[in-house]
N, C-alpha and C. Protein backbone atom coordinates (compact mmCIF):
# COMPACT_ATOMS: atom_id res chain seq x y z
N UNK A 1 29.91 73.54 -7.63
CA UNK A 1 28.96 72.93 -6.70
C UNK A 1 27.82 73.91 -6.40
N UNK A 2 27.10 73.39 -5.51
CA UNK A 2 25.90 74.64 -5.27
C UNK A 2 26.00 75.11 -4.22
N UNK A 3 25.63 76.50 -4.78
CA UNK A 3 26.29 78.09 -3.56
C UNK A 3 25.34 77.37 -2.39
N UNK A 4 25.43 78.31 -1.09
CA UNK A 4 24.95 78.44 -0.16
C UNK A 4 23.69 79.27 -0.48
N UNK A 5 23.70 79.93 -1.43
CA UNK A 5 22.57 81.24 -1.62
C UNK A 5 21.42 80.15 -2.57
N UNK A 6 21.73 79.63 -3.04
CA UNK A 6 20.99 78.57 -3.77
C UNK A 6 20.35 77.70 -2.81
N UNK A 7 21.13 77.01 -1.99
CA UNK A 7 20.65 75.97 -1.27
C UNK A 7 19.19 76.93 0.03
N UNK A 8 19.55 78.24 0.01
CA UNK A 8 18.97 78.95 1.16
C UNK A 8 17.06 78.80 0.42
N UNK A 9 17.19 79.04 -1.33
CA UNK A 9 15.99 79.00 -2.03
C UNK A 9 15.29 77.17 -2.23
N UNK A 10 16.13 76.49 -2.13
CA UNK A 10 16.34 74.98 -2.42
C UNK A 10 15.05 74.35 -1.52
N UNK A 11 16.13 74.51 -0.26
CA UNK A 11 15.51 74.18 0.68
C UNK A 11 14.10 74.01 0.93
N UNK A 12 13.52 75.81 1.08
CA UNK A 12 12.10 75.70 1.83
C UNK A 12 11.57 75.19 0.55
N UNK A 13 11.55 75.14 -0.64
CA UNK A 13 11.21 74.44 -1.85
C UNK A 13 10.88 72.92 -1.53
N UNK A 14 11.34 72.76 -1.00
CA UNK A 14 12.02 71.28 -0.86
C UNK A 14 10.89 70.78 0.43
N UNK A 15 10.74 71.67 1.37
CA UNK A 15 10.22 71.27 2.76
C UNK A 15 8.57 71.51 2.21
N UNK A 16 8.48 72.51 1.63
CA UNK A 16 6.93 72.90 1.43
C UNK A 16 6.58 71.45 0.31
N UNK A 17 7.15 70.98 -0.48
CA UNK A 17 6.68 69.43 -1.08
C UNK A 17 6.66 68.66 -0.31
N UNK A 18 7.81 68.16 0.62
CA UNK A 18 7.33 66.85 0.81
C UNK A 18 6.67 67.00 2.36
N UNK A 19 6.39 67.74 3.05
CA UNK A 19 5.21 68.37 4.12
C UNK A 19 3.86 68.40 3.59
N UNK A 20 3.62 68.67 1.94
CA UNK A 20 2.45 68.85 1.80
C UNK A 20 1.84 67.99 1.83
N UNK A 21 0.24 67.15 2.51
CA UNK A 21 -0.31 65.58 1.68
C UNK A 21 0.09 66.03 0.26
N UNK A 22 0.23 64.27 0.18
CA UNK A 22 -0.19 63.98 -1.60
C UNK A 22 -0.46 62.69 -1.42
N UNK A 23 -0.33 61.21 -2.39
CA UNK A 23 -0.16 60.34 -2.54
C UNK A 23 0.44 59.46 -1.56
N UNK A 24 2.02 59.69 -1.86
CA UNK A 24 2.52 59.12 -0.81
C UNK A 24 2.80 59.34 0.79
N UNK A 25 2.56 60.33 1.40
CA UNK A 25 2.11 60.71 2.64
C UNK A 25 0.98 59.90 3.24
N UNK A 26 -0.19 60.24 2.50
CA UNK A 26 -1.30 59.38 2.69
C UNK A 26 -1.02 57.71 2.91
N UNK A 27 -0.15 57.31 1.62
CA UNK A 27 -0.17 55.73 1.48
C UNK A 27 0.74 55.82 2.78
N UNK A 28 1.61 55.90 2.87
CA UNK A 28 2.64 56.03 4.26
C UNK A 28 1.47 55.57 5.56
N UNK A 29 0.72 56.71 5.40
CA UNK A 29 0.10 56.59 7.36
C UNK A 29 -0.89 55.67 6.85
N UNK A 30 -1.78 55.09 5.54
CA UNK A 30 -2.65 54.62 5.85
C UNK A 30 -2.37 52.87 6.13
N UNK A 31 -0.63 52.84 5.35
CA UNK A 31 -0.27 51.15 5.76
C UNK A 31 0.30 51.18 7.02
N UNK A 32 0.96 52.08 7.45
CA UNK A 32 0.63 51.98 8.76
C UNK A 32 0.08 52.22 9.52
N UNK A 33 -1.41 52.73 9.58
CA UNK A 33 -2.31 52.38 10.46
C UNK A 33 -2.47 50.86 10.31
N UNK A 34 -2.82 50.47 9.12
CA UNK A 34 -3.29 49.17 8.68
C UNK A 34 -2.58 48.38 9.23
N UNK A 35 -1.27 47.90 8.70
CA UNK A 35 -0.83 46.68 9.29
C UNK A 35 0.43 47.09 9.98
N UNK A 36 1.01 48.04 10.52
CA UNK A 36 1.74 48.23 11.78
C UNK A 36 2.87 49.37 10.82
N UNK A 37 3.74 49.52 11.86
CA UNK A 37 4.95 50.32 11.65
C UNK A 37 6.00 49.66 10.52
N UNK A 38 6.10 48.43 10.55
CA UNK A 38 7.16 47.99 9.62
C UNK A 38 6.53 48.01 8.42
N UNK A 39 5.08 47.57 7.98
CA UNK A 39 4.68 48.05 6.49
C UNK A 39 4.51 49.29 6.55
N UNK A 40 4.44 50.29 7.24
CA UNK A 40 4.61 51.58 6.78
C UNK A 40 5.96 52.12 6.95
N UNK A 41 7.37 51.56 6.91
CA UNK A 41 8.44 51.75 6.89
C UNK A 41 8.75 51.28 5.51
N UNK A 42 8.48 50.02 5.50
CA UNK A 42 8.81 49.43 3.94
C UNK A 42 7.85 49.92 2.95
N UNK A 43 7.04 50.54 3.06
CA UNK A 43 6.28 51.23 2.26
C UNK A 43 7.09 52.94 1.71
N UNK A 44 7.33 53.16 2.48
CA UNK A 44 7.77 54.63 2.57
C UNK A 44 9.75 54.16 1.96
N UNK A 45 9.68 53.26 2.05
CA UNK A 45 11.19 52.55 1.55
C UNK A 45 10.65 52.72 -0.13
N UNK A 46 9.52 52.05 -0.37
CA UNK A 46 9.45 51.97 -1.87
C UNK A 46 9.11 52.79 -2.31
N UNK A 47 8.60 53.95 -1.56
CA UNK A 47 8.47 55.06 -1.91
C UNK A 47 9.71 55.96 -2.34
N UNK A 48 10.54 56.36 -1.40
CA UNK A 48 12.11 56.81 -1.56
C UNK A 48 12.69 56.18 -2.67
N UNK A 49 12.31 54.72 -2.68
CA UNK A 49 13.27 53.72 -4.24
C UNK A 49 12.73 54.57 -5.61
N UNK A 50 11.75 54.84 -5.49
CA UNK A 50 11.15 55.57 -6.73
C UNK A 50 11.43 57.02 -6.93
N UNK A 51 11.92 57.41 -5.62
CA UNK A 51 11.90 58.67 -5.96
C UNK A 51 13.84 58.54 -5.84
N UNK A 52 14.44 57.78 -5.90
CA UNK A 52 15.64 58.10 -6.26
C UNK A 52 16.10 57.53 -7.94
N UNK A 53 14.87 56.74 -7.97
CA UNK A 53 15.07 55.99 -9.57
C UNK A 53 14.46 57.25 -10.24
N UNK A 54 13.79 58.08 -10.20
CA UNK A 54 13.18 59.45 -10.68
C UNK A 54 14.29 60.50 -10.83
N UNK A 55 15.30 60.45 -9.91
CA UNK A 55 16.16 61.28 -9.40
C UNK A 55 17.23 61.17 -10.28
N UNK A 56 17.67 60.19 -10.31
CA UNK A 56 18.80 59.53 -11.23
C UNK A 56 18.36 59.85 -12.49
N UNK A 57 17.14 59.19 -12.94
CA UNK A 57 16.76 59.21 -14.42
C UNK A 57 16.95 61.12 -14.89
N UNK A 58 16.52 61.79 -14.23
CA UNK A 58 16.51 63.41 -14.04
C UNK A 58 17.84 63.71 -14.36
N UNK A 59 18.75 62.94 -13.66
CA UNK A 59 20.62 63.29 -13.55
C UNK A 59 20.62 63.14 -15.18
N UNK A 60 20.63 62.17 -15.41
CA UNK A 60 21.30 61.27 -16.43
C UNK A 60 20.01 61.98 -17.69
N UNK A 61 19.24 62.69 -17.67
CA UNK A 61 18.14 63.25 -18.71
C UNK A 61 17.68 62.18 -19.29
N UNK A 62 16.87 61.07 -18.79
CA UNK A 62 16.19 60.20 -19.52
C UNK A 62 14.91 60.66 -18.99
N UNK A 63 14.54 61.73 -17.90
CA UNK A 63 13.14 61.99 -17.73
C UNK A 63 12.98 63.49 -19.10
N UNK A 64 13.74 63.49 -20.28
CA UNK A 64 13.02 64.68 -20.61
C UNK A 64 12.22 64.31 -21.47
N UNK A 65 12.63 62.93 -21.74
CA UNK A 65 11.22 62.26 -22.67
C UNK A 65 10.04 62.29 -22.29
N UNK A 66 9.93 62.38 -21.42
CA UNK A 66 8.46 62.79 -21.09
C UNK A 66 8.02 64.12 -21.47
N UNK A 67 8.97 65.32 -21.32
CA UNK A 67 8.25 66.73 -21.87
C UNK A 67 8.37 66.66 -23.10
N UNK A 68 9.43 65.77 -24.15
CA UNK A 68 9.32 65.77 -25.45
C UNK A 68 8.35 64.94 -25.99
N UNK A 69 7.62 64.08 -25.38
CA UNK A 69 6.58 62.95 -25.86
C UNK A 69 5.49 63.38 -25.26
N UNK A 70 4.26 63.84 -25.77
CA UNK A 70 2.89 64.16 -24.94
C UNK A 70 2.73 62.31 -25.10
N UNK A 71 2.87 61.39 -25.83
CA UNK A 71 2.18 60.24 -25.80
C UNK A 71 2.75 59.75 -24.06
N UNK A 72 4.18 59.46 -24.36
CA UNK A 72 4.98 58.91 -22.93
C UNK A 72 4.21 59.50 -21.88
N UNK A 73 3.91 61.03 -22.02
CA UNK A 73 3.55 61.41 -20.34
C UNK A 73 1.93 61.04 -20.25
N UNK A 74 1.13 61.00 -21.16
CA UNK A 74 -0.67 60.83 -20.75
C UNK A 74 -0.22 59.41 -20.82
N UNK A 75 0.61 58.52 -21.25
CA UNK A 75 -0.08 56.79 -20.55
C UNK A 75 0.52 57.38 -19.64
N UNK A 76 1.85 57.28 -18.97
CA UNK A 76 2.14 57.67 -17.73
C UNK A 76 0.98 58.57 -16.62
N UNK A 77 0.59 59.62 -17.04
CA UNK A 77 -0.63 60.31 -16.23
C UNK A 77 -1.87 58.89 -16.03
N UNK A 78 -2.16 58.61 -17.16
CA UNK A 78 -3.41 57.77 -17.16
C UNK A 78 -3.48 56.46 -16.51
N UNK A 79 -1.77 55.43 -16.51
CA UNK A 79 -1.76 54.80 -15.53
C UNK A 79 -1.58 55.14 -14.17
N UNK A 80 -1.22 56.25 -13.67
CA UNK A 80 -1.03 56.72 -12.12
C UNK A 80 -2.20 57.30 -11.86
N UNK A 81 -3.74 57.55 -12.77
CA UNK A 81 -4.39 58.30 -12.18
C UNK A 81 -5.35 56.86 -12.12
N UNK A 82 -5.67 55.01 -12.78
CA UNK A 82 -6.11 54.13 -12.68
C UNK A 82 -5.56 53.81 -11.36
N UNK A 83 -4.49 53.98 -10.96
CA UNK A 83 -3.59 53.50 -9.58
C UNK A 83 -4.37 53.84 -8.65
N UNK A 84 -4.22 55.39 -8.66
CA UNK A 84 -4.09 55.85 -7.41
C UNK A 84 -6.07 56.01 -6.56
N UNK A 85 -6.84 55.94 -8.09
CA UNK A 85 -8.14 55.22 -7.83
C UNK A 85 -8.36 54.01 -7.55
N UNK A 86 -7.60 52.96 -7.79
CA UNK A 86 -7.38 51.81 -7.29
C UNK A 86 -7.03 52.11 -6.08
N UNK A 87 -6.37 52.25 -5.37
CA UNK A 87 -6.02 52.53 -3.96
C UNK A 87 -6.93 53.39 -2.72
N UNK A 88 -7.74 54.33 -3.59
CA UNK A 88 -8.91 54.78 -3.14
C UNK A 88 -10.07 54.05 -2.91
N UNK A 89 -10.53 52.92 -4.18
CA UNK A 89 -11.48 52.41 -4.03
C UNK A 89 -11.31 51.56 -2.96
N UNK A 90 -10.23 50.72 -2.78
CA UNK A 90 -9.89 49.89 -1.98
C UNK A 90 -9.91 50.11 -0.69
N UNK A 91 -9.42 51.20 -0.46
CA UNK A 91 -9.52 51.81 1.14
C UNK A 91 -10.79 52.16 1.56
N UNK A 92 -11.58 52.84 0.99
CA UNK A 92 -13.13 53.26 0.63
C UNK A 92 -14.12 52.17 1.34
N UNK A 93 -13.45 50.66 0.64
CA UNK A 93 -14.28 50.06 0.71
C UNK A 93 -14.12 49.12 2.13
N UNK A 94 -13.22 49.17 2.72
CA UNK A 94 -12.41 48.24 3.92
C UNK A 94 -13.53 48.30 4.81
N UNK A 95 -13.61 47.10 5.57
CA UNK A 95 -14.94 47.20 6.50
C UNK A 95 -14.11 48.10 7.91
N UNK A 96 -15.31 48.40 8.91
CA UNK A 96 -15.06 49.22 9.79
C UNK A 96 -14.44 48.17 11.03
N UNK A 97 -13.99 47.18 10.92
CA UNK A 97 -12.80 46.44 11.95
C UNK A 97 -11.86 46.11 11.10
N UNK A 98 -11.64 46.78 10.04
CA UNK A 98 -10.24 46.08 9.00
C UNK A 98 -8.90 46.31 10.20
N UNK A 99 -8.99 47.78 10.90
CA UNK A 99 -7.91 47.42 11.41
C UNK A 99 -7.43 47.17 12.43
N UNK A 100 -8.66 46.71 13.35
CA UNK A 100 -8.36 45.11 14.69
C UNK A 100 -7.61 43.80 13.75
N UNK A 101 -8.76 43.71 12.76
CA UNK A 101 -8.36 42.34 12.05
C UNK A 101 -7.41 42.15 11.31
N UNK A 102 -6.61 43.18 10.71
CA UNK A 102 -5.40 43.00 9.95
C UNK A 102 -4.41 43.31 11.44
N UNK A 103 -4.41 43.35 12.59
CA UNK A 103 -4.06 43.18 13.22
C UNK A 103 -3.09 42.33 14.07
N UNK A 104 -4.55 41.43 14.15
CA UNK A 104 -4.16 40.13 14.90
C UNK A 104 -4.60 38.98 13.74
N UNK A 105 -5.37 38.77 13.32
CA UNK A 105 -5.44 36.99 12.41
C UNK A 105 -6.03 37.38 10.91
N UNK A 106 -6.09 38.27 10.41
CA UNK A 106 -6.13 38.56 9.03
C UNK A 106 -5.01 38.28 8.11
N UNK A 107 -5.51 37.83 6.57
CA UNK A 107 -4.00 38.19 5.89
C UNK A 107 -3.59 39.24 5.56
N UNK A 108 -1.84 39.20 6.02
CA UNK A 108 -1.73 40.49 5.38
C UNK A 108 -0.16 41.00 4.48
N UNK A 109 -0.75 41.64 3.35
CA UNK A 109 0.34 41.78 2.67
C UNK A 109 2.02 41.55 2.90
N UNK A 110 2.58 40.93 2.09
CA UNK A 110 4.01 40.49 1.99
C UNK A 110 4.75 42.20 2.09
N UNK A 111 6.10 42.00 2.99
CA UNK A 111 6.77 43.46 2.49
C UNK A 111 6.74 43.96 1.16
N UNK A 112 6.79 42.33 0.29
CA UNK A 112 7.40 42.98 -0.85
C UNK A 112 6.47 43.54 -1.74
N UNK A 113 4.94 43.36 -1.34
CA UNK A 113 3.58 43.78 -1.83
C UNK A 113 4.15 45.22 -1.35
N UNK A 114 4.21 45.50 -0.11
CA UNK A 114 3.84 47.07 0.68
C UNK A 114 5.32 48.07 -0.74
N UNK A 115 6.39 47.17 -0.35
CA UNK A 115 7.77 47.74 -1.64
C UNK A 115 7.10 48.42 -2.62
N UNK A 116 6.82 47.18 -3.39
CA UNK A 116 6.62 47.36 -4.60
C UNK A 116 5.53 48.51 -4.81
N UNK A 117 4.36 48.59 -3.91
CA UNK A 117 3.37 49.65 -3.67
C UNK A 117 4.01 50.68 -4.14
N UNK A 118 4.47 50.98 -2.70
CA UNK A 118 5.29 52.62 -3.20
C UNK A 118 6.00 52.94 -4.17
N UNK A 119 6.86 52.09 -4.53
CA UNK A 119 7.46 52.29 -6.02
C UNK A 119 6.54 52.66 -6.91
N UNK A 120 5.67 51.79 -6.90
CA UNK A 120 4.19 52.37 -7.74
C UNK A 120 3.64 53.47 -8.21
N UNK A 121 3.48 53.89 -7.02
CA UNK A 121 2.96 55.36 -6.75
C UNK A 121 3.85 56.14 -6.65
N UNK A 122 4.90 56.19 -6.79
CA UNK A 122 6.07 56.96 -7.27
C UNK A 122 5.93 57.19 -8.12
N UNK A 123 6.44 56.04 -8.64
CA UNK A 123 6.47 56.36 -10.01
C UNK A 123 5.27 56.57 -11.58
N UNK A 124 4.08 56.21 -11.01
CA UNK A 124 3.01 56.43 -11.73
C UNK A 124 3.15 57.48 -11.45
N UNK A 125 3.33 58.77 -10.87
CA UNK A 125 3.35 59.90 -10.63
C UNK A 125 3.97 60.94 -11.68
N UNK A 126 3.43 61.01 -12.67
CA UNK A 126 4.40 61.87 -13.82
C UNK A 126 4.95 63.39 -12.88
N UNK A 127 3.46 64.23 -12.23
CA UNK A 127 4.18 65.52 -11.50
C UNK A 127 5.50 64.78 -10.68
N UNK A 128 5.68 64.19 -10.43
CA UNK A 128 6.73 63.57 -9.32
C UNK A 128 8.02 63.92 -10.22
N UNK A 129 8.19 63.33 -11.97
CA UNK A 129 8.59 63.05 -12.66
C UNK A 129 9.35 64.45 -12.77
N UNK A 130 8.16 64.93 -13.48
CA UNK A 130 8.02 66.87 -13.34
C UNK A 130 9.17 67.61 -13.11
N UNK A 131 8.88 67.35 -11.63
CA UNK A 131 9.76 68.19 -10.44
C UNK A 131 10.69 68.34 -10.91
N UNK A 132 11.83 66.69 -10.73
CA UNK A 132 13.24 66.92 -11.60
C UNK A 132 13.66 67.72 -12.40
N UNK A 133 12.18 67.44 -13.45
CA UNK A 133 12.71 67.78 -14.61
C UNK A 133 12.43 69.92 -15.14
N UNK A 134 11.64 69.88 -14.33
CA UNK A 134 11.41 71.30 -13.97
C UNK A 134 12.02 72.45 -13.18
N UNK A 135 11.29 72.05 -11.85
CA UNK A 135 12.29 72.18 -10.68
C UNK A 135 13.57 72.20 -10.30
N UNK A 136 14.23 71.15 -10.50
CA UNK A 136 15.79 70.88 -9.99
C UNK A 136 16.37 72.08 -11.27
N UNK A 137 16.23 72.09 -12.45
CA UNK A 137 17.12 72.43 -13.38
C UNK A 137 17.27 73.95 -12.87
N UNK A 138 16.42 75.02 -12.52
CA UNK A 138 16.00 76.21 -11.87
C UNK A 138 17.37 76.72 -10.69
N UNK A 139 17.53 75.37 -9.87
CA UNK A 139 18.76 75.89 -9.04
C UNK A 139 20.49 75.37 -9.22
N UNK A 140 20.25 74.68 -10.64
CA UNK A 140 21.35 74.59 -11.41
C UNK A 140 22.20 75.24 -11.86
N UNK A 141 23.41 75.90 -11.27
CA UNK A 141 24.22 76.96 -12.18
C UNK A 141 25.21 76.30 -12.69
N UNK A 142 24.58 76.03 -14.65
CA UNK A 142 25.32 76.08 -15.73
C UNK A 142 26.72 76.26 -15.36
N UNK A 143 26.65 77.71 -15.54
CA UNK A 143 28.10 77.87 -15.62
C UNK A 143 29.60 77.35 -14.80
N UNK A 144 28.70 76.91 -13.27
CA UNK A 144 30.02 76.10 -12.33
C UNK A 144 30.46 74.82 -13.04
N UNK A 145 29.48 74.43 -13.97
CA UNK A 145 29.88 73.22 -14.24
C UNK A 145 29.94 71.91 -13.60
N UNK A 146 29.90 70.55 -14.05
CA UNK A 146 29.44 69.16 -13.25
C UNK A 146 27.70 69.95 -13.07
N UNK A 147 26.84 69.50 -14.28
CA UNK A 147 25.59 69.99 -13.94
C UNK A 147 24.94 68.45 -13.14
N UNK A 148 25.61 67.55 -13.58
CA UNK A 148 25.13 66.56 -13.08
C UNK A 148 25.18 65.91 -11.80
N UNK A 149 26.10 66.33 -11.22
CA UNK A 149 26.72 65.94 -10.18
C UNK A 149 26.07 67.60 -9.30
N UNK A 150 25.60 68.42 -9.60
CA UNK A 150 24.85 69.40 -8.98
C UNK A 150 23.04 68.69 -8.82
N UNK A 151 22.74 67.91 -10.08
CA UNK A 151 21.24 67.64 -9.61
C UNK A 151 21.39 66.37 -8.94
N UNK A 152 22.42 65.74 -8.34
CA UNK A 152 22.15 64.80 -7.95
C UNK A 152 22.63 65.05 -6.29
N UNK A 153 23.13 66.33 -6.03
CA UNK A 153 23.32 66.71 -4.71
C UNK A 153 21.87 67.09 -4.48
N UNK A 154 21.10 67.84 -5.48
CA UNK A 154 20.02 68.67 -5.18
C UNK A 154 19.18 67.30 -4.94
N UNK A 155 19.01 66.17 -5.38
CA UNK A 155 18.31 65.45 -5.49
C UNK A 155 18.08 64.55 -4.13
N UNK A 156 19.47 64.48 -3.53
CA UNK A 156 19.57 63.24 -2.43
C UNK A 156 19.06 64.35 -1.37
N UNK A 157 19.25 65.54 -1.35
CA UNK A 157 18.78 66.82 -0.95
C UNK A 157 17.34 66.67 -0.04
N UNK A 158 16.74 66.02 -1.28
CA UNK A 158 15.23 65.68 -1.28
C UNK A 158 14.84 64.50 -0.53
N UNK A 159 15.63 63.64 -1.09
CA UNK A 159 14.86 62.21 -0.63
C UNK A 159 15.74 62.28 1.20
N UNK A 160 16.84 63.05 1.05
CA UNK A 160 16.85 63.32 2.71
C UNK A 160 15.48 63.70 3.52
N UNK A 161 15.12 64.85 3.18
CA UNK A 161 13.89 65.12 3.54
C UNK A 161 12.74 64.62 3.44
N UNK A 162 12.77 64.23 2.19
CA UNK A 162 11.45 63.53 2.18
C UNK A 162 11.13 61.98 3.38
N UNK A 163 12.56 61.19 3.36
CA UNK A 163 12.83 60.25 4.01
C UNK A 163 11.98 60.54 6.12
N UNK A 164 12.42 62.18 6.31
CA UNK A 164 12.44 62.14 7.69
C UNK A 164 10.86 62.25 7.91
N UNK A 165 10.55 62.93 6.59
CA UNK A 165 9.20 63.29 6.75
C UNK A 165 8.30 61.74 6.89
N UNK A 166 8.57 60.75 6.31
CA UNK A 166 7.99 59.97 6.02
C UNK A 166 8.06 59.18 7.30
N UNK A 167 9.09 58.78 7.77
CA UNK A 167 9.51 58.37 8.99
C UNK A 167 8.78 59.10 10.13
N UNK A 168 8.68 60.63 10.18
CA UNK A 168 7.97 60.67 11.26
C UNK A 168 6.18 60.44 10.88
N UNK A 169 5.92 60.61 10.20
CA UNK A 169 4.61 59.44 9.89
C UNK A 169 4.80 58.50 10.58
N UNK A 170 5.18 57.60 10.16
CA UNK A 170 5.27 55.89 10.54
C UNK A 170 5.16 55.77 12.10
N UNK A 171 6.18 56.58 12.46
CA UNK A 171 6.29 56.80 13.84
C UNK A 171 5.12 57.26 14.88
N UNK A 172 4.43 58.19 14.13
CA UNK A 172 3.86 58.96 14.96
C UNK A 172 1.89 57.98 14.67
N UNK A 173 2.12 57.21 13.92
CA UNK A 173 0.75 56.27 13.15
C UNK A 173 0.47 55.61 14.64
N UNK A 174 1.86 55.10 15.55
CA UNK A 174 1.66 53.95 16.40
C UNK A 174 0.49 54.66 17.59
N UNK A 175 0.94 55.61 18.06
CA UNK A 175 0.20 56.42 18.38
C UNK A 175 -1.91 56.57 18.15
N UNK A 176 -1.44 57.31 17.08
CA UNK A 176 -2.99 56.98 16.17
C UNK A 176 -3.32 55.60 16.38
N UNK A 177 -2.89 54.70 16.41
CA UNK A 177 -3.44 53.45 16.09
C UNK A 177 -4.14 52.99 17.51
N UNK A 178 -3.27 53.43 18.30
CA UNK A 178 -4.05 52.90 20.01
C UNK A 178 -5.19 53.84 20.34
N UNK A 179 -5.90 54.73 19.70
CA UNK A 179 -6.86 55.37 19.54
C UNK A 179 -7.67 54.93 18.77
N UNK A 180 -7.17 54.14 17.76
CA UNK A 180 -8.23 54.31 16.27
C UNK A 180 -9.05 52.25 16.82
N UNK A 181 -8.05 52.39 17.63
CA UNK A 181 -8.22 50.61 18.40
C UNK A 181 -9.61 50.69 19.10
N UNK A 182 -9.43 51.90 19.69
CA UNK A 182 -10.31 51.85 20.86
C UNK A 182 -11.74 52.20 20.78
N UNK A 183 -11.87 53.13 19.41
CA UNK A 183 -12.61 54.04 19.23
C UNK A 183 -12.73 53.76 17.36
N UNK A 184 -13.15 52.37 16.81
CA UNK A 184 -13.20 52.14 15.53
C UNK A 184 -14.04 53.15 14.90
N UNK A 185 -15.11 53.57 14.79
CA UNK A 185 -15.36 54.59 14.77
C UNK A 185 -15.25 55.42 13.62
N UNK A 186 -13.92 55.77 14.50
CA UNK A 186 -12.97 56.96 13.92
C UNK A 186 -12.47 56.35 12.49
N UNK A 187 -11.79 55.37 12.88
CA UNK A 187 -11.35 54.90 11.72
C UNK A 187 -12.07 54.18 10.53
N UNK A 188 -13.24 54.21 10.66
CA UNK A 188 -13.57 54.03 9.83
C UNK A 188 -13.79 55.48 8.41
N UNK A 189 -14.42 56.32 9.39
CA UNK A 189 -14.60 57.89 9.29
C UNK A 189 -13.26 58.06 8.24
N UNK A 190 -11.73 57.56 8.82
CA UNK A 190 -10.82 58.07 8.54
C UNK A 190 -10.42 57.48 7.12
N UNK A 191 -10.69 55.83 7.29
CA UNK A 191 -10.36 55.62 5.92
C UNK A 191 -11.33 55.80 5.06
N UNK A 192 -12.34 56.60 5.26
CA UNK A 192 -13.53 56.82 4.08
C UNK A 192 -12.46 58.17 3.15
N UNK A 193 -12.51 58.48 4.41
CA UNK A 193 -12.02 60.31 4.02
C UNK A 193 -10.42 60.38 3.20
N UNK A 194 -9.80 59.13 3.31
CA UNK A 194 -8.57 58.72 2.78
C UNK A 194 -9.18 58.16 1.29
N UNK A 195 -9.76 57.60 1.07
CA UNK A 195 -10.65 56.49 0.24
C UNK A 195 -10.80 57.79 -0.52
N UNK A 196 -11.57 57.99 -0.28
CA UNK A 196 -11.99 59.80 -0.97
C UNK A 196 -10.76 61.03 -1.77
N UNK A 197 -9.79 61.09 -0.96
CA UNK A 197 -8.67 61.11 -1.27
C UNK A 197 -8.01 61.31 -2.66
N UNK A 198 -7.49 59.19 -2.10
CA UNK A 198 -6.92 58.78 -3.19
C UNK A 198 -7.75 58.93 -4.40
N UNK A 199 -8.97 58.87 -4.45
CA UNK A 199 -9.38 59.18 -5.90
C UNK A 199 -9.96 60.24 -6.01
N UNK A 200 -9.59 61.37 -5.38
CA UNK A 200 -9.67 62.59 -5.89
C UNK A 200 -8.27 62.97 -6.41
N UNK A 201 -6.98 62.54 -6.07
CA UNK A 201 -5.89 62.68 -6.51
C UNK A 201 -5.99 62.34 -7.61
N UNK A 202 -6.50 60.59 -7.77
CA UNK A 202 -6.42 60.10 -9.18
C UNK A 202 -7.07 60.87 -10.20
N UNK A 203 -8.58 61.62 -9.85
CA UNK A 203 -9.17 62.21 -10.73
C UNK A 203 -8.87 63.62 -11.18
N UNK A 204 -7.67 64.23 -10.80
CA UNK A 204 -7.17 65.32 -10.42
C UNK A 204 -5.78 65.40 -11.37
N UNK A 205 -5.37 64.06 -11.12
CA UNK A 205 -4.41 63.99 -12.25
C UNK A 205 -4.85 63.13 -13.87
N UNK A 206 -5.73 62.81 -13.39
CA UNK A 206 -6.26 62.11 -14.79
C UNK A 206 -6.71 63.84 -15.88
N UNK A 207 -7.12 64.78 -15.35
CA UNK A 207 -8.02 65.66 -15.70
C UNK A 207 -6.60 66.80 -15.83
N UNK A 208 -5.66 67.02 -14.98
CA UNK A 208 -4.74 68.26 -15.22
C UNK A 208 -4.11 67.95 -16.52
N UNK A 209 -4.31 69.27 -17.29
CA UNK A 209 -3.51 69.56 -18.17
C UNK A 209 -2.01 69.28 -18.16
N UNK A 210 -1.21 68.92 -19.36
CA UNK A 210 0.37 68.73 -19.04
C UNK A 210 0.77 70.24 -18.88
């Protein structure tokens, strides 16, 4: 199983990713600013679904096709970097009461739209992919043996964390939102600067080297 001395390096590994923005952090607070706490719960749900279908695939080594295929990983890069500019442009472009009006009498996305989102952006995410396949193997000791049943402790490891992190987003959006109500403003300011963002991510991963 994995030492204690391992888990001591694991860890802040672990906290410094999913603390940092990226993608899904962003998508997290910006559906819930948008349309309340429960699409940014079920958002951050399809987010975690992807990153445990990432996790698994990592266990079981079906993510090493990606370091053995440069083709598999640039469509993979090239569709997550069309995404995640899609999601930029879109926000970019939201008028400055989108979020009074997705509020109260606008339409607004099905859970299973906000789901499927995050899965999305999960998984268009080849670095996401990466990690597993990089990362996790690093605090693997071979020699105890059950390597698999070691990346999949290391793994739930993650989406523990990543889970609380995401959650206190959601949580802490409701907040933001009775400000961003009062004072549109801001929010407009905010989803430019999000808008901006997402497609600097996209253009960021469209452009990094494997």
């Amino acid at each position: 199983m994995v030492s204690f001395g391992t888990l001591a390096l694991y860890i802040p590994a672990v906290l410094l990713m999913v603390l940092t923005p990226g993608p899904a952090i962003l998508l997290t607070l910006n559906r819930s600013l948008s349309f309340g706490r429960r699409a940014g719960l079920v958002t951050a749900a399809g987010l975690l679904s992807g990153t445990c279908l990432l996790q698994a695939s990592a266990a079981l080594g079906l993510t090493v096709v990606l370091q053995a295929s440069g083709v598999a990983y640039e469509a993979l890069k090239i569709a997550g970097a069309l995404y995640l500019t899609y999601l930029g442009v879109r926000t970019f472009l939201a008028g400055a009461d989108d979020l009074t009006r997705a509020r109260r009498d606008g339409p607004r996305p099905s859970s299973r739209r906000h789901y499927l989102g995050g899965i999305a952006t999960e998984l268009l995410n080849p670095k996401t992919a990466m990690f597993y396949v990089s990362i996790l193997p690093q605090f693997v000791d071979v020699g105890a043996g059950r390597v698999t049943t070691q990346l999949f402790l290391l793994g739930a490891i993650f989406v523990v964390f990543a889970t609380c992190s995401l959650a206190a987003i959601v949580m802490t959006s409701t907040h933001v939102r009775s400000l961003l109500v009062r004072r549109p403003g801001i929010w407009t300011i905010a989803r430019r600067v999000t808008g901006c963002v997402f497609i600097g991510f996209g253009a960021r991963l469209a452009l990094e080297p494997r």
